[in-house]
N, C-alpha and C. Protein backbone atom coordinates (compact mmCIF):
# COMPACT_ATOMS: atom_id res chain seq x y z
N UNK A 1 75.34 21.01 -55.58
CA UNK A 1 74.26 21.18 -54.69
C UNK A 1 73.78 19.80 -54.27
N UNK A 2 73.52 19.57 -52.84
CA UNK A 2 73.24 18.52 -52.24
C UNK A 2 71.65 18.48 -51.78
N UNK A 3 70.62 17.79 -52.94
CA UNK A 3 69.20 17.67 -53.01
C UNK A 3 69.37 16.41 -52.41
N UNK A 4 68.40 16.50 -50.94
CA UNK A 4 68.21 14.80 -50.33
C UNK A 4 67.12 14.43 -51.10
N UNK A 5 66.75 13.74 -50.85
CA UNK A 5 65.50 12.93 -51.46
C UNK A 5 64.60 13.16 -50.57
N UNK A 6 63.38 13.09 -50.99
CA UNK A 6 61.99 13.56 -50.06
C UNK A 6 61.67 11.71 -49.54
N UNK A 7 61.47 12.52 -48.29
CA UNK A 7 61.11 11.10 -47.35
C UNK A 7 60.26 10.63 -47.13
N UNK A 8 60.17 9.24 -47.24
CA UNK A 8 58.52 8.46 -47.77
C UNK A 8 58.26 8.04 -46.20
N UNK A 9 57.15 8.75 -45.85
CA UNK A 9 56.37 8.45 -44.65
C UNK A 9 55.87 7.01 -44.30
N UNK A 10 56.19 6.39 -43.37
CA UNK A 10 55.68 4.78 -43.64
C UNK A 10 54.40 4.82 -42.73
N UNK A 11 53.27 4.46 -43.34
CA UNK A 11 52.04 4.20 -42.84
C UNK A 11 52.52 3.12 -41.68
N UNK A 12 51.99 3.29 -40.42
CA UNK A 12 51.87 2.86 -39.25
C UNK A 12 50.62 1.50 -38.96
N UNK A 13 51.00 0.59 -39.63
CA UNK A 13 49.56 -0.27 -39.17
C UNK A 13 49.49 -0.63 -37.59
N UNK A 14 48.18 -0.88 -37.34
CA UNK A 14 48.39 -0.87 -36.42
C UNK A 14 47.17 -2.26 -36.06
N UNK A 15 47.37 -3.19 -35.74
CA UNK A 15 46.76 -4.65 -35.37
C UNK A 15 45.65 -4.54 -34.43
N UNK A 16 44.39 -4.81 -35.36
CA UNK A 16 42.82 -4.64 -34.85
C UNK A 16 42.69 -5.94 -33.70
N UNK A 17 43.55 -6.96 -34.46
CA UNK A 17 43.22 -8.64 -33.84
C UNK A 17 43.05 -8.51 -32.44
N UNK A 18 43.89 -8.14 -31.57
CA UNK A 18 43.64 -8.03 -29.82
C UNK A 18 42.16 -7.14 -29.47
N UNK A 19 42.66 -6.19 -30.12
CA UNK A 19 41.15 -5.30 -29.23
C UNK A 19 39.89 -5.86 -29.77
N UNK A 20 39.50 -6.69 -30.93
CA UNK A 20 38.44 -7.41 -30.94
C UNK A 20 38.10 -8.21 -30.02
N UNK A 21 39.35 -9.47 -30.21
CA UNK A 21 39.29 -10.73 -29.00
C UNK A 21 39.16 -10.21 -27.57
N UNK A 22 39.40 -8.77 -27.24
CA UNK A 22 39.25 -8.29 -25.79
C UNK A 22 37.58 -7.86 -25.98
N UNK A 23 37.07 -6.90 -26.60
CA UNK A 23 35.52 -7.04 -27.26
C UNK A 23 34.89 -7.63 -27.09
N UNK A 24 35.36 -9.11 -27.89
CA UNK A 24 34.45 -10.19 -27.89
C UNK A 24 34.25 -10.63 -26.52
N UNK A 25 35.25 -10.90 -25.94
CA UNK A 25 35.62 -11.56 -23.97
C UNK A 25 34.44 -10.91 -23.25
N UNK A 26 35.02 -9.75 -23.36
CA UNK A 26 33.59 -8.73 -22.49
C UNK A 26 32.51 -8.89 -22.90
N UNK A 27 31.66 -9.03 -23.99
CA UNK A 27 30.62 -9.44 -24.87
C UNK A 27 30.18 -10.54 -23.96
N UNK A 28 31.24 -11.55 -24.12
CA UNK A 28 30.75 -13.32 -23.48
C UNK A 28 30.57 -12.93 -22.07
N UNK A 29 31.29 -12.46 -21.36
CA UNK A 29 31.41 -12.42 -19.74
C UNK A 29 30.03 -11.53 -19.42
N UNK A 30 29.54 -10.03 -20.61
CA UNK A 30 28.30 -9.95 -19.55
C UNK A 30 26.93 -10.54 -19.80
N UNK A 31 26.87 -11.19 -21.28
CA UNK A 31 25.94 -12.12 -21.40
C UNK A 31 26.06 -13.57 -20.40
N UNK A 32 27.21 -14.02 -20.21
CA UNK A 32 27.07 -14.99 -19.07
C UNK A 32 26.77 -14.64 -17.87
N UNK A 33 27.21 -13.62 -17.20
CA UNK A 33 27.21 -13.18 -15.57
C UNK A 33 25.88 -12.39 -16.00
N UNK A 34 24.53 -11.86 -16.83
CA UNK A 34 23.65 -11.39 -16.46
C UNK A 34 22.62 -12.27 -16.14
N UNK A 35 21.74 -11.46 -15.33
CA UNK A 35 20.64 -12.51 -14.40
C UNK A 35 19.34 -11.37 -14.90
N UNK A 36 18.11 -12.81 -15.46
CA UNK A 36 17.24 -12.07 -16.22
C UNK A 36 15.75 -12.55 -15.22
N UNK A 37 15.16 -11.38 -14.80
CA UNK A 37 14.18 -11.84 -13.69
C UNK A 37 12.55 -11.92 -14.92
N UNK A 38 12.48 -13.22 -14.57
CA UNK A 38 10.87 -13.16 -15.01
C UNK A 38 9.71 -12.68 -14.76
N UNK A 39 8.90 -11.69 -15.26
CA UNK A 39 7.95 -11.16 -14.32
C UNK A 39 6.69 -11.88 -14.33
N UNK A 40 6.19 -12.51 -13.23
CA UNK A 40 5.00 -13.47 -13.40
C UNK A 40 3.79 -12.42 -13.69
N UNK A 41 3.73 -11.58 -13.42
CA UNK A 41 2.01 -10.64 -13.22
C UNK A 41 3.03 -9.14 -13.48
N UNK A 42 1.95 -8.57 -13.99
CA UNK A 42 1.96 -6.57 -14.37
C UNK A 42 1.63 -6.18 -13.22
N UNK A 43 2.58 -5.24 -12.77
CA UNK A 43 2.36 -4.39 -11.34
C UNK A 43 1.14 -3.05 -12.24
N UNK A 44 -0.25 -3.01 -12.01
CA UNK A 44 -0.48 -2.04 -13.04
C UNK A 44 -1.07 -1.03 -12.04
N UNK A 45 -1.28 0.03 -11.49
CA UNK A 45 -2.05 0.80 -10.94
C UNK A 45 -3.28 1.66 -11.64
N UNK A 46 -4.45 0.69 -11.33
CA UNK A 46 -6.10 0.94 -12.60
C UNK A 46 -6.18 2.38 -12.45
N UNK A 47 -6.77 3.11 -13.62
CA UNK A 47 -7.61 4.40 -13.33
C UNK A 47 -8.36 5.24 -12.79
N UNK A 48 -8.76 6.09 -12.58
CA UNK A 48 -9.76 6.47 -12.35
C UNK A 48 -10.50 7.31 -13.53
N UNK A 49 -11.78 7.16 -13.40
CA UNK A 49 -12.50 7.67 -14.21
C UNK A 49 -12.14 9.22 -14.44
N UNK A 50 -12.19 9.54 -15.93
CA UNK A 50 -12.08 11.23 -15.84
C UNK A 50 -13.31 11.83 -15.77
N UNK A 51 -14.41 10.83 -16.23
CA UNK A 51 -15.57 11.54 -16.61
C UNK A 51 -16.92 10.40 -16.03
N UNK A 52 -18.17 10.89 -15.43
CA UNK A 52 -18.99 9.44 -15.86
C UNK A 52 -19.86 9.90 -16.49
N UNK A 53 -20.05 8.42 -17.57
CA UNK A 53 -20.63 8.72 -18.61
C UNK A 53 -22.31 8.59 -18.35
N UNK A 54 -23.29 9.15 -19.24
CA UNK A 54 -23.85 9.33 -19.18
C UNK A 54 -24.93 7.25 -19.24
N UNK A 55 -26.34 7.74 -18.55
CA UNK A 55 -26.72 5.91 -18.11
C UNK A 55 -27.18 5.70 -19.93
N UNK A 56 -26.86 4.45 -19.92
CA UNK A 56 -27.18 3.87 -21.15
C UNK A 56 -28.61 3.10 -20.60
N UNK A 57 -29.33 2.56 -22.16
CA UNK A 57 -30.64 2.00 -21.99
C UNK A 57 -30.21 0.44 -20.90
N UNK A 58 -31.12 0.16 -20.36
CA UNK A 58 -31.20 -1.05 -19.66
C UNK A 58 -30.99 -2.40 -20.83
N UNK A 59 -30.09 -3.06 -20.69
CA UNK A 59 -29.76 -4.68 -21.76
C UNK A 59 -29.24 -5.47 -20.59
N UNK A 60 -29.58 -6.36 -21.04
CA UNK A 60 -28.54 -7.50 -20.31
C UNK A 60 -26.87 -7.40 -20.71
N UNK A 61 -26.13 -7.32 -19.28
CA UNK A 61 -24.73 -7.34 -19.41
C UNK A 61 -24.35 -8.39 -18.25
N UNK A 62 -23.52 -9.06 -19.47
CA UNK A 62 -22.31 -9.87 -18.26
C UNK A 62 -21.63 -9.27 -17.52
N UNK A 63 -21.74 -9.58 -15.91
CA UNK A 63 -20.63 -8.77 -15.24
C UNK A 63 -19.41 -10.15 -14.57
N UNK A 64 -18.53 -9.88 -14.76
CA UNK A 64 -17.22 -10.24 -14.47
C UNK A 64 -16.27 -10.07 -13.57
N UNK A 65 -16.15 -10.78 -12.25
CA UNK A 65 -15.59 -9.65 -11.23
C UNK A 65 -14.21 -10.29 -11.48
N UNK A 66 -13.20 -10.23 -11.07
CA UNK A 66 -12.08 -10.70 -10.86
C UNK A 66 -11.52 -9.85 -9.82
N UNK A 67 -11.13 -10.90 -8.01
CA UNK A 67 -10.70 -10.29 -7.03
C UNK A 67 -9.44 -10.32 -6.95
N UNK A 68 -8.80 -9.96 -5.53
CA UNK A 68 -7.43 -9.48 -5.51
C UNK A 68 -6.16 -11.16 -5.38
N UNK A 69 -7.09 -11.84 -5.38
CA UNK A 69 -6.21 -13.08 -5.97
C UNK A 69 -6.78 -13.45 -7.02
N UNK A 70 -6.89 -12.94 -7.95
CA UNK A 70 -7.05 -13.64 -9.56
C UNK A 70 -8.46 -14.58 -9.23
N UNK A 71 -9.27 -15.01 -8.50
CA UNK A 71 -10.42 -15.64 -8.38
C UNK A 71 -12.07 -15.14 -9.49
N UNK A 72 -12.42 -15.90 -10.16
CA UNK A 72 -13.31 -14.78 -11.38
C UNK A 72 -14.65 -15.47 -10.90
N UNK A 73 -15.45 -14.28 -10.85
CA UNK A 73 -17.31 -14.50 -10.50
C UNK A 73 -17.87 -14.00 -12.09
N UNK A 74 -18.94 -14.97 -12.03
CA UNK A 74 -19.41 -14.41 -13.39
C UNK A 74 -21.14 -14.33 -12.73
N UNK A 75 -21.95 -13.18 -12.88
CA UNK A 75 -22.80 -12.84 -12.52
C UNK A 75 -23.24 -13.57 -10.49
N UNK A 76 -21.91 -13.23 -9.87
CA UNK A 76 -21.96 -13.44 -8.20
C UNK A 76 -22.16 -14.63 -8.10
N UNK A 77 -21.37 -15.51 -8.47
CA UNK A 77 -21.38 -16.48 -8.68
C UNK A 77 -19.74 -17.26 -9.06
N UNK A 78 -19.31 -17.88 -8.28
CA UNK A 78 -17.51 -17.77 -8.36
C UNK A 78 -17.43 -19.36 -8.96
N UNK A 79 -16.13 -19.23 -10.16
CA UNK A 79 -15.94 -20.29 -10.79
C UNK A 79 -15.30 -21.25 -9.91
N UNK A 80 -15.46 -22.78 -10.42
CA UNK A 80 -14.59 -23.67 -9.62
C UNK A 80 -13.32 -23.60 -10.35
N UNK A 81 -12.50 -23.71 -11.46
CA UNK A 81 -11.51 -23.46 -11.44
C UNK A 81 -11.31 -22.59 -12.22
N UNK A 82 -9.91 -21.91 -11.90
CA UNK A 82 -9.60 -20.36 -12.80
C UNK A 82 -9.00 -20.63 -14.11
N UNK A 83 -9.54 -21.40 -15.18
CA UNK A 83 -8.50 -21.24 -16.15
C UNK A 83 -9.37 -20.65 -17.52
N UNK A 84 -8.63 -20.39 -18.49
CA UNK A 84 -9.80 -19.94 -19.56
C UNK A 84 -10.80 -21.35 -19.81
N UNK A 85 -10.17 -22.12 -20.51
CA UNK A 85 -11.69 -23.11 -20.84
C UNK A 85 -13.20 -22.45 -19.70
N UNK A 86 -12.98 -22.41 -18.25
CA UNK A 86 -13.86 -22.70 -17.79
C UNK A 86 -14.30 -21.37 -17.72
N UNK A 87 -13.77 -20.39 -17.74
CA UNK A 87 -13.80 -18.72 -18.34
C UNK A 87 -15.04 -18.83 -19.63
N UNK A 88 -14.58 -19.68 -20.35
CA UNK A 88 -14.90 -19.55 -22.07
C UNK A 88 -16.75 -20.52 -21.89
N UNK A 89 -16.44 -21.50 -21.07
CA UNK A 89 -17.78 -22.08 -21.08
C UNK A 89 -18.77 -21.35 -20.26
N UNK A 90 -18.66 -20.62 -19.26
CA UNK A 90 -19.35 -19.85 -18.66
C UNK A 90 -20.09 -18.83 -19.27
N UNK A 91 -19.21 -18.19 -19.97
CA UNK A 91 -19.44 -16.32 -20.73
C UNK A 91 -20.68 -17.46 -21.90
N UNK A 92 -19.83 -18.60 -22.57
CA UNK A 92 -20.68 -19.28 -23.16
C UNK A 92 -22.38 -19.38 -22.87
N UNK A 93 -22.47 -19.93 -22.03
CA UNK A 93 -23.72 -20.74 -21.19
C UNK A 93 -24.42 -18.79 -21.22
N UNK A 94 -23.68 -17.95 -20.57
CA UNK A 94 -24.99 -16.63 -20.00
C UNK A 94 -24.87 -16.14 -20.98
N UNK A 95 -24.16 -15.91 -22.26
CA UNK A 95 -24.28 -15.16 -23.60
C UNK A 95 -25.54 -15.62 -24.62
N UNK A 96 -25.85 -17.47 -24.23
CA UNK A 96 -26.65 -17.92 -25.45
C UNK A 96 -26.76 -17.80 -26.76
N UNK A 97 -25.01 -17.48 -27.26
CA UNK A 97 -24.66 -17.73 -28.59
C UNK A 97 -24.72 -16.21 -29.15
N UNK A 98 -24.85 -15.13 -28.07
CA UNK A 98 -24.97 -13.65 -29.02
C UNK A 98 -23.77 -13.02 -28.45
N UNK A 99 -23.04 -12.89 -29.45
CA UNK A 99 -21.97 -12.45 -29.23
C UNK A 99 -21.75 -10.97 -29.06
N UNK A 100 -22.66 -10.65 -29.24
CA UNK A 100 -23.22 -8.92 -29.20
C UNK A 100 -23.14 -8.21 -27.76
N UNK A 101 -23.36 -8.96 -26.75
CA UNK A 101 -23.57 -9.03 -25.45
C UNK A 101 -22.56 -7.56 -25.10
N UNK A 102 -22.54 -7.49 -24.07
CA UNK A 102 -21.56 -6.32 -23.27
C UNK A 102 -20.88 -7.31 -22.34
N UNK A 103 -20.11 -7.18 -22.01
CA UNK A 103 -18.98 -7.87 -20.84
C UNK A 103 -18.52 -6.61 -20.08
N UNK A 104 -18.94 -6.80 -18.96
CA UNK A 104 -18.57 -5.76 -17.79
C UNK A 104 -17.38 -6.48 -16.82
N UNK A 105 -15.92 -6.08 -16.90
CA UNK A 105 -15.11 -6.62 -15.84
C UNK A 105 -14.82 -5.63 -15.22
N UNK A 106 -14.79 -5.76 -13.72
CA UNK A 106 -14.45 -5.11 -12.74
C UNK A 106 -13.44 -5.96 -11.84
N UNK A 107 -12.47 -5.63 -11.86
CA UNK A 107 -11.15 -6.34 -11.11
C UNK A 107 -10.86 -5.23 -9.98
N UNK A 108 -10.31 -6.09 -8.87
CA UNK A 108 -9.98 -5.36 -7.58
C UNK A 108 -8.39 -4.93 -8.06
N UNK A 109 -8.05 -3.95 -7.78
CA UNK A 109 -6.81 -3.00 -7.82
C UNK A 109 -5.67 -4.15 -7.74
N UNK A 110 -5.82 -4.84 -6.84
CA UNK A 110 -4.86 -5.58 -6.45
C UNK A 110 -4.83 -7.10 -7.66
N UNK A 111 -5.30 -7.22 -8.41
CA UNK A 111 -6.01 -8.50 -8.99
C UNK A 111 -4.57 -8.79 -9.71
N UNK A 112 -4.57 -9.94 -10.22
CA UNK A 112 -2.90 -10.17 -10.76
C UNK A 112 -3.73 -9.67 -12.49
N UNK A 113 -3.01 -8.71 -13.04
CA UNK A 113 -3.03 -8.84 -14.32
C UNK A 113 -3.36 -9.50 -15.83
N UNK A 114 -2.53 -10.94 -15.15
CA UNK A 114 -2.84 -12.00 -15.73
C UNK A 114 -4.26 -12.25 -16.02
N UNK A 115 -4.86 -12.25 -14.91
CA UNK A 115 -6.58 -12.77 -14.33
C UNK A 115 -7.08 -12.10 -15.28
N UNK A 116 -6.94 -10.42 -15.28
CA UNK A 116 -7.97 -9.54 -16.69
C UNK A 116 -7.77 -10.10 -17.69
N UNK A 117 -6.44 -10.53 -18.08
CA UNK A 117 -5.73 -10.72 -19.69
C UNK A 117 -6.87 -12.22 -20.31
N UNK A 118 -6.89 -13.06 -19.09
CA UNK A 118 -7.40 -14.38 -19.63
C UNK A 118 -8.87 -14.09 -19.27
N UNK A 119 -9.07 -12.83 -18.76
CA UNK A 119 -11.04 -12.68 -19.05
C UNK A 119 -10.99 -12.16 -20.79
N UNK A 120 -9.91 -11.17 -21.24
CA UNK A 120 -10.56 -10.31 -22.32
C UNK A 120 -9.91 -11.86 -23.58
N UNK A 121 -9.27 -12.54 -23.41
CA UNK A 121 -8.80 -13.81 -24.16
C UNK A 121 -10.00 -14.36 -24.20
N UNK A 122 -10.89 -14.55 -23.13
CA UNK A 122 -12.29 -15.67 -23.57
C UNK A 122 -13.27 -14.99 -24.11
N UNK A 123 -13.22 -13.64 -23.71
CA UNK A 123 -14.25 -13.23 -24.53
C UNK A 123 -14.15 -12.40 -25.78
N UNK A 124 -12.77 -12.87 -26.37
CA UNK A 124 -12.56 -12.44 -27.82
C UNK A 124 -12.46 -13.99 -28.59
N UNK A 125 -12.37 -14.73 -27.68
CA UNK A 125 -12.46 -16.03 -28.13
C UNK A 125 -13.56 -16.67 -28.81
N UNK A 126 -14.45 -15.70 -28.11
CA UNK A 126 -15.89 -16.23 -28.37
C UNK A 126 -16.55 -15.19 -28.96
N UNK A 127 -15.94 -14.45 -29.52
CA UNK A 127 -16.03 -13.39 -30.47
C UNK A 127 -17.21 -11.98 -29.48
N UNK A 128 -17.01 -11.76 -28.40
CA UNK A 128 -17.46 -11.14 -27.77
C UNK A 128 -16.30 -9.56 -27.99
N UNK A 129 -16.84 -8.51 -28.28
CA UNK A 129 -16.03 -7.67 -28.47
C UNK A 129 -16.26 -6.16 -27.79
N UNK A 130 -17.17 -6.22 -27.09
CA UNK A 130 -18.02 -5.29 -26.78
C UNK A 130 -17.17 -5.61 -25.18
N UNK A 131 -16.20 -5.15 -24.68
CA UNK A 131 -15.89 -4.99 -23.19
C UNK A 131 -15.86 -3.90 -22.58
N UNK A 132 -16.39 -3.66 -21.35
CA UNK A 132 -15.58 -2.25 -20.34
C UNK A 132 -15.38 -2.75 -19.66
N UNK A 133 -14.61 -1.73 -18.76
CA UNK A 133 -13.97 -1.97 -17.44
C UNK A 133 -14.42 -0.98 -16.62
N UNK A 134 -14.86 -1.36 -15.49
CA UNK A 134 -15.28 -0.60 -14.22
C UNK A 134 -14.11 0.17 -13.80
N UNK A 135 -14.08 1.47 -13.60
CA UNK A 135 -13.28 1.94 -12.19
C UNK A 135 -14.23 2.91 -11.47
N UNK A 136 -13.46 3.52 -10.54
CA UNK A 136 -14.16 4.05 -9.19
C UNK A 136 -14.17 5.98 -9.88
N UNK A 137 -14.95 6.37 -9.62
CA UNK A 137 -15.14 7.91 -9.49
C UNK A 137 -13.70 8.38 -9.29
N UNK A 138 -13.33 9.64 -9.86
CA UNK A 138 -12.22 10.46 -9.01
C UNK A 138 -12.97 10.92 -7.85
N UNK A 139 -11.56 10.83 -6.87
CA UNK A 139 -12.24 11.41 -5.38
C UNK A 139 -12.67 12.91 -5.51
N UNK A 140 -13.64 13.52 -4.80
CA UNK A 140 -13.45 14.85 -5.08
C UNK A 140 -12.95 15.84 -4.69
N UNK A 141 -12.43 17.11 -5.21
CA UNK A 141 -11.37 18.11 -4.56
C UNK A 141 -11.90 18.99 -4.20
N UNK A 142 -11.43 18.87 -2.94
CA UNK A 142 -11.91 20.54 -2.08
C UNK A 142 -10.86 21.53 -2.31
């Protein structure tokens, strides 16, 4: 009787090395060829109120305007230059050291982002913590 021998299957390797180095290539090529846009200002579109709230007692509040070019008024009254320091000495000077105060900013729709960011920066700077923000009524529905 003619018993063959049982046949030893040969494992098939099969070479990882190329399809990495092709991996890696593509890896380099779309980190080089991508183009990363900086965004100077938040496109943000403000709220509208859901509710208005009911009038609070009469205090003194800082109001804060910031218009549709980043330009900041502090009680109707417009700064000479826009940067925080002169943000920070202002809120300074009409606060008289009470940090308790209310800070009212009202920014025009259009205002660069930035402009709010470096009002609520001076007046956490100066340990002012108490902020709102103005918006407009919802329109009403007929």
């Amino acid at each position: 009787m003619n018993i063959r021998p049982a046949r030893r299957q040969r494992n098939a390797l099969v070479d990882m090395t190329p399809l990495i180095d092709v991996v890696f290539l593509l890896l380099i090529f779309f980190m080089v060829s991508t183009t990363f846009d900086k965004q100077t200002q938040l496109k943000v579109d403000l709220p509208e109120a859901s509710a208005i709230p009911e009038e609070q007692k009469e205090q003194k509040v800082i109001e804060v305007v910031v218009d549709s070019k980043g330009r900041f008024y502090i009680d109707d009254r417009e700064l000479v230059t826009h940067d925080v320091e002169t943000l920070k000495r202002a809120l300074k000077k009409l606060a008289e050291g009470r940090a308790d105060l209310p800070v009212r900013v009202t920014s025009d729709r259009q205002a660069p982002f930035q402009a709010v960011i470096m009002v609520m920066d001076a007046a956490g700077q100066l340990g002012m913590s108490r902020l709102s923000f103005l918006t407009r009524a919802p329109a009403a529905e007929n």
